[in-house]
Protein backbone atom coordinates (compact mmCIF):
# COMPACT_ATOMS: atom_id res chain seq x y z
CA UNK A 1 -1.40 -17.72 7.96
CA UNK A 2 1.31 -16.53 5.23
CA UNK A 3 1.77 -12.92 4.97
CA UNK A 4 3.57 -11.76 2.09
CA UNK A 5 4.74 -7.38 1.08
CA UNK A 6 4.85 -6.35 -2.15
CA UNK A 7 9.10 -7.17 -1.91
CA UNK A 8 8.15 -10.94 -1.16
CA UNK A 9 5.39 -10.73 -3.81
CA UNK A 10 7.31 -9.41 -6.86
CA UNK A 11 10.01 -12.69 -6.11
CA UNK A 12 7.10 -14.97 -5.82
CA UNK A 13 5.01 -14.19 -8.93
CA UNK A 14 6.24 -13.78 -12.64
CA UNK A 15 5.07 -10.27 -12.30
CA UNK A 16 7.28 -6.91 -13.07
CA UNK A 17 7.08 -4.37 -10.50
CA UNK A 18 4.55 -2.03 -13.25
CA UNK A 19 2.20 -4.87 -13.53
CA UNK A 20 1.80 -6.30 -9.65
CA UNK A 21 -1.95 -5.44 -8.71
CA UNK A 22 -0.73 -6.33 -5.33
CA UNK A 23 0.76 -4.82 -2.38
CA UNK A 24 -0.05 -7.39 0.96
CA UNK A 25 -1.54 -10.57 0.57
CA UNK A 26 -2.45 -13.31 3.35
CA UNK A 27 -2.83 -16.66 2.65
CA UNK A 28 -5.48 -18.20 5.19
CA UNK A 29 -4.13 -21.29 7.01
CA UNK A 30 -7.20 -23.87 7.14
CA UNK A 31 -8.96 -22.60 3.97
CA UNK A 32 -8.65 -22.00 0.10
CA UNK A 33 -9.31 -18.25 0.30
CA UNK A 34 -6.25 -15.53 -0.05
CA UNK A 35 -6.70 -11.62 0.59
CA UNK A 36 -4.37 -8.50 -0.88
CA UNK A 37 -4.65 -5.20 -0.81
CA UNK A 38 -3.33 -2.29 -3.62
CA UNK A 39 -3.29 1.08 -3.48
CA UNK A 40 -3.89 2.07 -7.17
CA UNK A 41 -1.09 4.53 -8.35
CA UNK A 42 -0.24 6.66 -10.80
CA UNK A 43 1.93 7.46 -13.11
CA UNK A 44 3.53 4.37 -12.29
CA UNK A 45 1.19 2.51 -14.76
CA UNK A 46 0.22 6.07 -16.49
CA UNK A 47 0.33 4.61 -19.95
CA UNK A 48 -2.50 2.18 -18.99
CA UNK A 49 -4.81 4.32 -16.81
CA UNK A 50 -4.12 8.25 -18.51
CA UNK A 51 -5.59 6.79 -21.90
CA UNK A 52 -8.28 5.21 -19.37
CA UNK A 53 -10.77 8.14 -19.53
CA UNK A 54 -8.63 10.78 -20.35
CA UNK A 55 -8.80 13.62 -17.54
CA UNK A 56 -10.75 11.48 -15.30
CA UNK A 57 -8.29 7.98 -15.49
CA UNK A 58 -10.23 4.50 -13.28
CA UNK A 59 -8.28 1.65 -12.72
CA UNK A 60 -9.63 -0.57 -15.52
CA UNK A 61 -12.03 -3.20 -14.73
CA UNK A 62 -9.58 -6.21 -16.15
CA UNK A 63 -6.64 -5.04 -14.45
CA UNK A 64 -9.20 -5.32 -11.34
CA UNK A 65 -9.65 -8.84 -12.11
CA UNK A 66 -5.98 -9.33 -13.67
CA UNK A 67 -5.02 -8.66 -9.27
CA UNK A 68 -7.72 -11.38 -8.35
CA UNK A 69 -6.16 -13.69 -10.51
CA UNK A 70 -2.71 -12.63 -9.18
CA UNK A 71 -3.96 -13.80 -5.92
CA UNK A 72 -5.33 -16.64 -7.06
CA UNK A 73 -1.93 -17.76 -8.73
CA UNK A 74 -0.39 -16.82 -5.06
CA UNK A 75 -3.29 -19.01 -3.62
CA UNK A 76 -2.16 -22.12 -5.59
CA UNK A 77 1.69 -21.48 -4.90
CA UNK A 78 0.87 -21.63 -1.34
CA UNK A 79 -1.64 -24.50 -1.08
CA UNK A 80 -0.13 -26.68 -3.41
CA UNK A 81 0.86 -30.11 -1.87
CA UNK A 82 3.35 -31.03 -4.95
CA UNK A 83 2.22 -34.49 -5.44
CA UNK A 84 -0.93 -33.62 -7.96
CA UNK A 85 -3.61 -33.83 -5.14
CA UNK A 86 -3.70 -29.98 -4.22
CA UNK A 87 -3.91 -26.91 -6.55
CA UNK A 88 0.05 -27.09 -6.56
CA UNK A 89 1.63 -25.16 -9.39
CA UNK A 90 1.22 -21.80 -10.80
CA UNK A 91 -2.37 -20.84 -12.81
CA UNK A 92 -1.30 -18.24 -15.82
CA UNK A 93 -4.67 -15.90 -16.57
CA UNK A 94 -6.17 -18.36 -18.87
CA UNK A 95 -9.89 -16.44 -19.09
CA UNK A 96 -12.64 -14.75 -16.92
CA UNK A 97 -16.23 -15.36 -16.99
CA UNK A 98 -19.07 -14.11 -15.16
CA UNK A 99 -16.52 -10.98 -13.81
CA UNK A 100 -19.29 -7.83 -12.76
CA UNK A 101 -17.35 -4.56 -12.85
CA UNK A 102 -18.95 -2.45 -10.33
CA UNK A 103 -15.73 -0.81 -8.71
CA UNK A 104 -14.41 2.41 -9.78
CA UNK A 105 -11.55 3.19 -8.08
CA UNK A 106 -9.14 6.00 -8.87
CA UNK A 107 -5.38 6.94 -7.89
CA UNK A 108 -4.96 6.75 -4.35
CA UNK A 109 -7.76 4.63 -3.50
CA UNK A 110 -7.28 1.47 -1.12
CA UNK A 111 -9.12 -1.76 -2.73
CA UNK A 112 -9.51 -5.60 -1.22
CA UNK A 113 -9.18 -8.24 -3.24
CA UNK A 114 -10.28 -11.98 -2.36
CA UNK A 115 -10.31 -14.90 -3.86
CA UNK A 116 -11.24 -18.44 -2.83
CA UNK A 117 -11.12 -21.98 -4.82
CA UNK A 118 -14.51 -22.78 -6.55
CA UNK A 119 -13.01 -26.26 -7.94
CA UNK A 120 -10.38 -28.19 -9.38
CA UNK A 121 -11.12 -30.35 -11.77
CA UNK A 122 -7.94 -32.50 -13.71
CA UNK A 123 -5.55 -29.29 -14.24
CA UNK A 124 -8.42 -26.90 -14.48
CA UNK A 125 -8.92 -24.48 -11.51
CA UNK A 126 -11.99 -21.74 -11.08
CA UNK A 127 -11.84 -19.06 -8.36
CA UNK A 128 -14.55 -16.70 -7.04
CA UNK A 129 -12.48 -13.46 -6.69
CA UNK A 130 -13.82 -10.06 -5.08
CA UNK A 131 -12.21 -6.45 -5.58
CA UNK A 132 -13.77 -4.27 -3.22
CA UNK A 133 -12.95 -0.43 -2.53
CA UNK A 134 -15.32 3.06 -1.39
CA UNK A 135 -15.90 3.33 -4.86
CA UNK A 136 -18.00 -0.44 -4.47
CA UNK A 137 -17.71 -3.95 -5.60
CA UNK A 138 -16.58 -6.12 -8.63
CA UNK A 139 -17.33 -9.97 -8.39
CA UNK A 140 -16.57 -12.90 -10.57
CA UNK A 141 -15.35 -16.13 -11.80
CA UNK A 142 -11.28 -17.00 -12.75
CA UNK A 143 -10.86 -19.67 -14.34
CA UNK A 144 -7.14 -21.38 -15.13
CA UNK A 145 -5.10 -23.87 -16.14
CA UNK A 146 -2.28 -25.04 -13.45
CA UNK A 147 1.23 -25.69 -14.83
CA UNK A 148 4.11 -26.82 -13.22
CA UNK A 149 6.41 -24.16 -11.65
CA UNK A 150 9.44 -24.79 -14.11
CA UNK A 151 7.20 -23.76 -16.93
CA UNK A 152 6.30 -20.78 -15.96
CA UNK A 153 9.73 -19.56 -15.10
CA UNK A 154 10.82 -21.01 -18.48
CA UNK A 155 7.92 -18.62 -20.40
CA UNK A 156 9.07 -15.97 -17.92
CA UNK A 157 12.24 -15.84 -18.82
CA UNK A 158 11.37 -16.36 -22.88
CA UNK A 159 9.19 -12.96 -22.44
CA UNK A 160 12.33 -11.67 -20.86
CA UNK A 161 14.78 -11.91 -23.27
């Protein structure tokens, strides 16, 4: 099992520290199925979740899903074989589908997130992620495309500069 802090995670993942969704993740060792945790904070994403319900600001339902895909992207970094036969590469957020939003969670709450590989099919991946927290459960479908890792650092760095 790979464990990874928040550090590791924002040198891992093309990710700025104001839009990680994670803070811990563990890759499982004999399966396709990742876990993370977050504490949801503010202000440090205050423009985002202030204007979310003003006076009563919930983490938004697609940034839930935006740190399930997160995972999922860490999922395929760490499973990937290189050679084309495993979910190697990165997977950018290419869409959602099927994503229930059932969690509200507000500034300092704890929530899980989980993910595990539904298929792969040519380059395109689908994930069955859950965020989970006291405030309940969001479920869904992620669906991506996988690119090689030198492409994503290259769009990385283009949004960069």
């Amino acid at each position: 099992m790979a464990y990874f802090t928040r550090e590791e995670l924002l040198e891992l993942l093309p990710f700025g520290r104001d839009f990680l969704f994670l803070d811990s993740a563990r890759v499982l060792e004999n399966e396709y199925r990742t876990v993370g945790s977050y504490c949801v904070r503010f202000p440090e994403q205050s423009v985002i979740m202030e204007s979310h319900f003003p006076g009563t600001p919930i983490f938004p339902g697609h940034l839930q899903m935006e740190a399930a895909a997160q995972l999922a992207a860490l999922l395929m970094m760490e499973k990937g074989n290189g050679n084309g036969n495993g979910i190697g590469g990165y997977m950018p957020l290419m869409g959602h589908s099927s994503f229930d939003i059932e969690l509200f969670a507000v500034s300092g709450d704890g929530i899980q997130i989980e993910v595990e590989l539904g298929e792969k099919i040519g380059k395109q991946v689908t994930f069955f992620g859950m965020v989970s927290g006291k405030g309940g459960v969001s479920l869904g479908v992620i669906k991506g495309r996988a690119i090689p890792k030198g492409a994503l650092q290259r769009m990385s760095k283009m949004a960069k500069a």
